[in-house]
C-alpha atoms as a PDB file:
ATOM      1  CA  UNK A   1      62.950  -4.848   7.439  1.00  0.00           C
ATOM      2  CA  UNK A   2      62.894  -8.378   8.218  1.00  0.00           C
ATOM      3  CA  UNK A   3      65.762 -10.656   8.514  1.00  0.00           C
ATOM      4  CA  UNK A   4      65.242 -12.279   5.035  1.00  0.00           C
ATOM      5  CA  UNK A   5      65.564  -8.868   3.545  1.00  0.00           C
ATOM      6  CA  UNK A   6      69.076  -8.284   4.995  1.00  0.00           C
ATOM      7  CA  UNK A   7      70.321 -11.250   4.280  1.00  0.00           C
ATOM      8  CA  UNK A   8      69.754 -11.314   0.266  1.00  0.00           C
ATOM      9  CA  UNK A   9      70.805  -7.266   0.392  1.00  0.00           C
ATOM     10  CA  UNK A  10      74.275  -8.136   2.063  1.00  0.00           C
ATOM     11  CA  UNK A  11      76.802  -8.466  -0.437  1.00  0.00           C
ATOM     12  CA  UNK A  12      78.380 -12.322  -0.956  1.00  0.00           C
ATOM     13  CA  UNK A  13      81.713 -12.787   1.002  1.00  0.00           C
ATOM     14  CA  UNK A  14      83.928 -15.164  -0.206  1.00  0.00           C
ATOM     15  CA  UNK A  15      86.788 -16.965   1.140  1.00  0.00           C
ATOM     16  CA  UNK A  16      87.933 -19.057  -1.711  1.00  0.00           C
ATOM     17  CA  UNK A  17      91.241 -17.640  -3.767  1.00  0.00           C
ATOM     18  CA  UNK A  18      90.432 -16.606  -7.107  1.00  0.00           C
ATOM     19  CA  UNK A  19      92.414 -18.471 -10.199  1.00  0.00           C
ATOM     20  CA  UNK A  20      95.102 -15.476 -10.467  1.00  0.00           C
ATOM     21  CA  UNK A  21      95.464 -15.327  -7.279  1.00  0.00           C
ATOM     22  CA  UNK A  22      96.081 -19.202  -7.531  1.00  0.00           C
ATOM     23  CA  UNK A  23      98.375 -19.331 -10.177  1.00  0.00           C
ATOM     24  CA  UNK A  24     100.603 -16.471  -8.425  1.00  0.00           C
ATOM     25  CA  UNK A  25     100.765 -18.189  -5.720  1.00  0.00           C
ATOM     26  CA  UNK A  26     102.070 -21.550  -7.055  1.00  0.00           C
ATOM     27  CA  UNK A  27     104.860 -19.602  -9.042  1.00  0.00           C
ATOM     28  CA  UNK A  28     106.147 -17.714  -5.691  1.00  0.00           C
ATOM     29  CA  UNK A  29     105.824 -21.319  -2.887  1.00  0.00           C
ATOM     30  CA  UNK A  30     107.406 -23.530  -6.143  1.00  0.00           C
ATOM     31  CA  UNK A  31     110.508 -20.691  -6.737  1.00  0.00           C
ATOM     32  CA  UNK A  32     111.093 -21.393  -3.144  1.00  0.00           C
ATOM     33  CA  UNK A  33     111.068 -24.637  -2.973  1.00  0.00           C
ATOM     34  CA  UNK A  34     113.505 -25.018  -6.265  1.00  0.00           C
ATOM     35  CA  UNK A  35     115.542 -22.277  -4.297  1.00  0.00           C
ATOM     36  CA  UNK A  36     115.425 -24.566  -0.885  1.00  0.00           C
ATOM     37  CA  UNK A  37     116.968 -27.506  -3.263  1.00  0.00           C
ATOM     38  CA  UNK A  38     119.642 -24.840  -4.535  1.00  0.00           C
ATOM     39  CA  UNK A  39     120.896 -24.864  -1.205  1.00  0.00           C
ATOM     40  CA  UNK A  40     120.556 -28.435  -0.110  1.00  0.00           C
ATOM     41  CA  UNK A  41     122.404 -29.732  -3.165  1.00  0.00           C
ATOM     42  CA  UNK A  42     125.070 -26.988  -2.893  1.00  0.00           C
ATOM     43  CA  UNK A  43     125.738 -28.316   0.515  1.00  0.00           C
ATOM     44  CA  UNK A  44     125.273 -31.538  -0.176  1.00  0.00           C
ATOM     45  CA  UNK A  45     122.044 -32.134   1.914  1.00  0.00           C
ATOM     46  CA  UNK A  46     118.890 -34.158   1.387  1.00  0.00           C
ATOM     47  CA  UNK A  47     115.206 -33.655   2.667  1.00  0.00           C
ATOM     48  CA  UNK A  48     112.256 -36.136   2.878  1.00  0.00           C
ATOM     49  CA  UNK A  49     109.861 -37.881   0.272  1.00  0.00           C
ATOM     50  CA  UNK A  50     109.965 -37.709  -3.518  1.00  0.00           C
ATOM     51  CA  UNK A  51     112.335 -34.265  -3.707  1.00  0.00           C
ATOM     52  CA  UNK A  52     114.735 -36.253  -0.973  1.00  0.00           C
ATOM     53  CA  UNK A  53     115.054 -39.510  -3.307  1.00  0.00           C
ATOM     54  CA  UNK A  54     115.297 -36.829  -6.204  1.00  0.00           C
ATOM     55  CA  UNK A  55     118.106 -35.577  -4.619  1.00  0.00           C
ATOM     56  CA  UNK A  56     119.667 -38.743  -3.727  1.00  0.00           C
ATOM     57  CA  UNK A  57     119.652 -39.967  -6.912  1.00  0.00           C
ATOM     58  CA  UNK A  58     120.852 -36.798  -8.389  1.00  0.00           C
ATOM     59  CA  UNK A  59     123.969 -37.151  -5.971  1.00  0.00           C
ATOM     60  CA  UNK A  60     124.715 -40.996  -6.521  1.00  0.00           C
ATOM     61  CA  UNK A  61     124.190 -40.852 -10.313  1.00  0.00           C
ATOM     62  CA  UNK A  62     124.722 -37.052 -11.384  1.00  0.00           C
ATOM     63  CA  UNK A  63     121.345 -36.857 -12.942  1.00  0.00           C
ATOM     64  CA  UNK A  64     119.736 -33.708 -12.956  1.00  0.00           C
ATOM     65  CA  UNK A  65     117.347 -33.059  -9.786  1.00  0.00           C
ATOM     66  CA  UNK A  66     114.717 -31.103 -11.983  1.00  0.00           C
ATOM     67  CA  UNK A  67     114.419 -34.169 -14.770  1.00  0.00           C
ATOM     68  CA  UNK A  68     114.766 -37.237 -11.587  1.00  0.00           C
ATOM     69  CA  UNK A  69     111.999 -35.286  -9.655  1.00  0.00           C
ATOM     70  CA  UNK A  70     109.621 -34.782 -12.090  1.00  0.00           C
ATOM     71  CA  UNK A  71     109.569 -38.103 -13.455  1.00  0.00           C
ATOM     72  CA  UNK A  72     109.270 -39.955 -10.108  1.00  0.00           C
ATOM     73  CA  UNK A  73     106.243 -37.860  -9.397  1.00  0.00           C
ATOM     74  CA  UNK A  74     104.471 -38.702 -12.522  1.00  0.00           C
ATOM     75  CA  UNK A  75     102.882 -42.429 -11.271  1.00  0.00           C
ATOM     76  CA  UNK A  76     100.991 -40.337  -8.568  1.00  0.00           C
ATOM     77  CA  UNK A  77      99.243 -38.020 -10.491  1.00  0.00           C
ATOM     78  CA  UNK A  78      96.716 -40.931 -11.137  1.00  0.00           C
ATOM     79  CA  UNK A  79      95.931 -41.772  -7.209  1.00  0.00           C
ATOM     80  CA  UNK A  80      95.808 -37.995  -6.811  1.00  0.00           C
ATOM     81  CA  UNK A  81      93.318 -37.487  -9.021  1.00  0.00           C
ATOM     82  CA  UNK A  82      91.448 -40.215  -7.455  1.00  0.00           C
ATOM     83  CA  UNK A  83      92.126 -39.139  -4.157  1.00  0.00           C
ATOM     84  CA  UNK A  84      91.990 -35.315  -4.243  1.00  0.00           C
ATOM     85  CA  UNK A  85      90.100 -34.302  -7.688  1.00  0.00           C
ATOM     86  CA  UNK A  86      91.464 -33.033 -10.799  1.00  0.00           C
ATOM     87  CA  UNK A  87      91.738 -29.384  -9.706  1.00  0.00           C
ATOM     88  CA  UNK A  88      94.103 -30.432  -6.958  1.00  0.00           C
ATOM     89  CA  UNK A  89      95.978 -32.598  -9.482  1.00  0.00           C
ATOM     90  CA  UNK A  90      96.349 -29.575 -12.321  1.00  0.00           C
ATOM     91  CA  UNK A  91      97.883 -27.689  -9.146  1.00  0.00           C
ATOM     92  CA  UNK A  92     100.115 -30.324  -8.011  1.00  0.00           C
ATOM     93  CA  UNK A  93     101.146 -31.210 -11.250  1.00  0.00           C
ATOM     94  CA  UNK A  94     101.781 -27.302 -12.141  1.00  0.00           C
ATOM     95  CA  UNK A  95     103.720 -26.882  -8.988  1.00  0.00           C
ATOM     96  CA  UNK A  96     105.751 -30.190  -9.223  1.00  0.00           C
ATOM     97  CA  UNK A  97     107.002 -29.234 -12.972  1.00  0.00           C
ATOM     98  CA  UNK A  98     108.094 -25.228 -12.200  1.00  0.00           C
ATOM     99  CA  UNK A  99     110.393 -26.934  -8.723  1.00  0.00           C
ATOM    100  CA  UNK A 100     111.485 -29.132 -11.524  1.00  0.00           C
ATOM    101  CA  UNK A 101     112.253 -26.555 -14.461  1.00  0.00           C
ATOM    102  CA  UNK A 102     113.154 -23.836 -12.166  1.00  0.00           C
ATOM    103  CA  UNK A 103     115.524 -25.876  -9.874  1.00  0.00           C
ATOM    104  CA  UNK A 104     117.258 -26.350 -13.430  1.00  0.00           C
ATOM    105  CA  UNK A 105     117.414 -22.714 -14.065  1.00  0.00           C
ATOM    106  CA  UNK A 106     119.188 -21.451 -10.848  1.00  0.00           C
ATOM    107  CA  UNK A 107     122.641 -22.291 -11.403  1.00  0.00           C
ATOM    108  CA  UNK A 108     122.741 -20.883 -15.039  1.00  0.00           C
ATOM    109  CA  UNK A 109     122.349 -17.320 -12.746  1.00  0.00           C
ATOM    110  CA  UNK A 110     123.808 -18.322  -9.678  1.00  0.00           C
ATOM    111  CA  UNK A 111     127.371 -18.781  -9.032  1.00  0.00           C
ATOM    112  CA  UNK A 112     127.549 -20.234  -5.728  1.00  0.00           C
ATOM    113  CA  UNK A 113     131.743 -20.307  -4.492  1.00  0.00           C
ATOM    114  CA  UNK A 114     130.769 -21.444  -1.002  1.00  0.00           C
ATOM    115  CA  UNK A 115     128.170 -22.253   1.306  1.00  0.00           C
ATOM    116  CA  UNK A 116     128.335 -23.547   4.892  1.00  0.00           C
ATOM    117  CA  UNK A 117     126.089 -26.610   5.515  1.00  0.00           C
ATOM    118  CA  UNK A 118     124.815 -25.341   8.615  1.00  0.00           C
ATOM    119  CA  UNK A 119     123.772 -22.277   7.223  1.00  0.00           C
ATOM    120  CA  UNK A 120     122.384 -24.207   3.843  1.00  0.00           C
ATOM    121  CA  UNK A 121     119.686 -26.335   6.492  1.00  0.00           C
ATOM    122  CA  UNK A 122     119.005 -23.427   8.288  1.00  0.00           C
ATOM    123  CA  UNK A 123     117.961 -21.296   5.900  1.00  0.00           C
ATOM    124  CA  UNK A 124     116.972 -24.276   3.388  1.00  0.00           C
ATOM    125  CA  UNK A 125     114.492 -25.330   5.937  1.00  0.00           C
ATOM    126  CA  UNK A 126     113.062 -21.666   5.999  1.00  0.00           C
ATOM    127  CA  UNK A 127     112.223 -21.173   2.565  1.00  0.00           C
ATOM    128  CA  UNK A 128     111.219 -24.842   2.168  1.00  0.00           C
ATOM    129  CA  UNK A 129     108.524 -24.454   4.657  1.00  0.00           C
ATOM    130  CA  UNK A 130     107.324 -21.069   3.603  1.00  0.00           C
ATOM    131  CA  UNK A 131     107.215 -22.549  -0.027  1.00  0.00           C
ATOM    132  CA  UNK A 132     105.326 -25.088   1.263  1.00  0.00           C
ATOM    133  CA  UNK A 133     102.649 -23.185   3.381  1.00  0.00           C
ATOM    134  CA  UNK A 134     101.978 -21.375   0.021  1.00  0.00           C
ATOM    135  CA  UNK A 135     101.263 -24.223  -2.037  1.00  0.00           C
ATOM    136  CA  UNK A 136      99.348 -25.818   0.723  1.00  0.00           C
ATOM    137  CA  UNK A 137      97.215 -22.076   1.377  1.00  0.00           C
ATOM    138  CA  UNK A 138      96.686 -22.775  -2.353  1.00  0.00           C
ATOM    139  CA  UNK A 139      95.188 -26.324  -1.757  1.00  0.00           C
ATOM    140  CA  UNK A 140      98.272 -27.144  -4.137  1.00  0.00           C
ATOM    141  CA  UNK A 141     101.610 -29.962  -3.309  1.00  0.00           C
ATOM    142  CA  UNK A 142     104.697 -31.784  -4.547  1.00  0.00           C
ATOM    143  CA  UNK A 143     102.969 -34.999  -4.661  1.00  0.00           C
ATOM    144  CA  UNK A 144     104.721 -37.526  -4.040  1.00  0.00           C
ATOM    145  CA  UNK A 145     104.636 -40.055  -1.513  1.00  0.00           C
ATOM    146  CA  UNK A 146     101.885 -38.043   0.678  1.00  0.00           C
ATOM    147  CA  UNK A 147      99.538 -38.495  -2.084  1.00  0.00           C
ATOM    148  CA  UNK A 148     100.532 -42.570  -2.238  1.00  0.00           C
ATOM    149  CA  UNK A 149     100.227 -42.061   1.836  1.00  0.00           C
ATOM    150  CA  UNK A 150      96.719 -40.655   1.843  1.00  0.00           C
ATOM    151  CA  UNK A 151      95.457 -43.082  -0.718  1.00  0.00           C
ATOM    152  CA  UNK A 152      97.011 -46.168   1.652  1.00  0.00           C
ATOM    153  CA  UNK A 153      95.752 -44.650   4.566  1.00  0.00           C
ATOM    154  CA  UNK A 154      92.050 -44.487   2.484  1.00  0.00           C
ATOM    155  CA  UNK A 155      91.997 -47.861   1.059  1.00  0.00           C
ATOM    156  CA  UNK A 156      94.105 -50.184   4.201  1.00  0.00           C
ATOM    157  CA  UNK A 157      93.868 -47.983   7.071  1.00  0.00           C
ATOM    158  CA  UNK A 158      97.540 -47.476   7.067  1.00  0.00           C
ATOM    159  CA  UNK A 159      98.478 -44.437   8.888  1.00  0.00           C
ATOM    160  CA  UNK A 160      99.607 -41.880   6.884  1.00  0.00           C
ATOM    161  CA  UNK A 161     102.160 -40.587   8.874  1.00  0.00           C
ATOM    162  CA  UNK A 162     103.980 -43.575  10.288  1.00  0.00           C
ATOM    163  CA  UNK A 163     104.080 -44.381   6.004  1.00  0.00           C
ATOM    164  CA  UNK A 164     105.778 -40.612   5.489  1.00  0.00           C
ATOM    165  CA  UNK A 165     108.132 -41.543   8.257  1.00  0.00           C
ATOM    166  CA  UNK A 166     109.292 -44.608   7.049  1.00  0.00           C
ATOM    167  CA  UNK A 167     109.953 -43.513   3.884  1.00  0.00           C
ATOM    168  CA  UNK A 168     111.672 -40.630   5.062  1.00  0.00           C
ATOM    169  CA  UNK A 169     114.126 -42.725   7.019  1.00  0.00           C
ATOM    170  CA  UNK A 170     114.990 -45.034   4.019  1.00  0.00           C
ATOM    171  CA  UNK A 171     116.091 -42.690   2.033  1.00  0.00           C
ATOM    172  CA  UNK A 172     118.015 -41.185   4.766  1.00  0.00           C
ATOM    173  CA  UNK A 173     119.762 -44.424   5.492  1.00  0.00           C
ATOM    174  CA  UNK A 174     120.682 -45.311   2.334  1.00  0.00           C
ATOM    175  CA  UNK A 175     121.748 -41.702   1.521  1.00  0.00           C
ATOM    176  CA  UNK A 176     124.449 -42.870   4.090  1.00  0.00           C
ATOM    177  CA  UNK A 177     126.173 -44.279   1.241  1.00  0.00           C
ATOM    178  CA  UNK A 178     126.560 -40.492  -0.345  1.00  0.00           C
ATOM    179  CA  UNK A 179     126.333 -38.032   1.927  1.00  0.00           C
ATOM    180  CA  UNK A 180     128.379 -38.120   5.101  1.00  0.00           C
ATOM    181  CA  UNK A 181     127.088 -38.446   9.269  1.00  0.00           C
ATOM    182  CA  UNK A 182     127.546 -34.565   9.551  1.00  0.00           C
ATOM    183  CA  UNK A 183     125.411 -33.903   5.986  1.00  0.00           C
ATOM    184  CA  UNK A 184     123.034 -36.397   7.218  1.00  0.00           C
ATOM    185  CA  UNK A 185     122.499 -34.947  11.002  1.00  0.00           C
ATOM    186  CA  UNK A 186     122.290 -31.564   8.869  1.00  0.00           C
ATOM    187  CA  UNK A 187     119.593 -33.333   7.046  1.00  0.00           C
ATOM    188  CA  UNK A 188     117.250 -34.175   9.439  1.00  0.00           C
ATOM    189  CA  UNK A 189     117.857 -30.789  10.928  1.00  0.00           C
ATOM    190  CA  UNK A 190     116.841 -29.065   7.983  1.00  0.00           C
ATOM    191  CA  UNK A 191     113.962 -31.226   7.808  1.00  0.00           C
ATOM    192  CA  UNK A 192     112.643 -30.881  11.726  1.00  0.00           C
ATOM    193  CA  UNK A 193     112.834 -26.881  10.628  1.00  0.00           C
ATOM    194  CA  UNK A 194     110.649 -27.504   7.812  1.00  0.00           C
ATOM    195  CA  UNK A 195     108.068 -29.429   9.656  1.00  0.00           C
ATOM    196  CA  UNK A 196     108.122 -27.167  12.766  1.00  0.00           C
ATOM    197  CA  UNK A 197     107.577 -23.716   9.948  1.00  0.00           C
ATOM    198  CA  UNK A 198     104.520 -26.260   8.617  1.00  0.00           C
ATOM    199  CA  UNK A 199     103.099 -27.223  12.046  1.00  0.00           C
ATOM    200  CA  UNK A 200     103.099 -23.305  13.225  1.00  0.00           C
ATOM    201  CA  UNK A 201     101.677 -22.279  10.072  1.00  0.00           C
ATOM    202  CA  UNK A 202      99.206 -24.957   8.553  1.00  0.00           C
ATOM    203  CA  UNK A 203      95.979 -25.614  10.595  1.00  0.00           C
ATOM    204  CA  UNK A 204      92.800 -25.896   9.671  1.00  0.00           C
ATOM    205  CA  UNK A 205      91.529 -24.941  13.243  1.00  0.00           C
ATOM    206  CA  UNK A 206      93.605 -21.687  12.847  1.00  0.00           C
ATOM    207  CA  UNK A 207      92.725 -20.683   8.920  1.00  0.00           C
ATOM    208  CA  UNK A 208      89.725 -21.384   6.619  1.00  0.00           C
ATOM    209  CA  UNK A 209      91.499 -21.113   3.093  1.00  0.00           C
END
């Protein structure tokens, strides 16, 4: 049988995730997430880009996280459908509003008495960054400044990263006026965890979907 033959009697194998498959997905790395912000803002703790701002603002102001986050995502949605497609933007978009609703929900069902801060970014940094490695598995995100980042990086040739970074430090600076030193070493703890869990976890070299 010649090689042709094989070939179209082999079945298909595919490597792309199914919609289902998808959509379960973004429900279990966005519960996470909103669960990582339970125990940042118990602790009084902050984290990089938009949900780090969110947080901020939530602290300085007392408006809610889930309503401040969602709405400072929403003037991205239009670079990130520019930038990544609409398929990535329905994701994003799906994944930024259930942090947002369910970050809302957890203290109607969770009575938290105390909770050291060390512990909080610890373990805060753990679930963010397995939240995160789901939605990213799932070609999903928060949006956010790493859409704004990519389309900058695009469109000037400003490096993404060195963008992220900057941003990240601003709000960490000014969340001096908030938070105190300890909270904000904490902080950028929690944060190096996260990144670390995302740099062991996230390459393309390593997986295909």
């Amino acid at each position: 049988m010649s090689d042709i033959a094989l070939t179209e009697i082999e079945p298909k194998i595919t490597t792309e995730h199914r919609w289902f498959e998808d959509a379960i997905a973004i429900l279990m790395g966005a519960s996470l997430v909103s669960f990582g912000v339970l125990f940042l803002k118990h602790a009084g703790l902050l984290t990089g880009g938009t949900a780090g701002l969110s947080l901020l603002i939530h602290y300085k102001f007392g408006i809610t996280f889930g309503v401040v986050f969602f709405l400072i995502n929403l003037p991205f949605y239009y670079l990130a459908m520019r930038q990544m497609g609409w398929v990535f933007t329905v994701k994003t978009f799906t994944s930024v509003f259930l942090v947002s609703t369910f970050s809302s929900l957890h203290d109607r069902f969770i009575n938290i008495q105390a909770l050291d801060p060390l512990y909080a970014a610890i373990f805060g940094g753990f679930i963010f960054g397995v939240g995160f490695i789901i939605l990213f598995r799932h070609k999903a995100s928060l949006g956010g400044f790493n859409i704004l980042a990519l389309y900058l990086q695009d469109k000037f040739s400003i490096k993404a990263g060195w963008l992220l970074m900057g941003v990240d430090i601003t709000v960490m600076l000014v969340s001096l006026s908030v938070v105190s030193t300890y909270q904000l070493l904490l902080s950028i703890f929690c944060g190096l965890i996260l990144n670390l869990i995302i740099a062991l976890n996230h390459r393309k070299d390593r997986y295909t979907v």
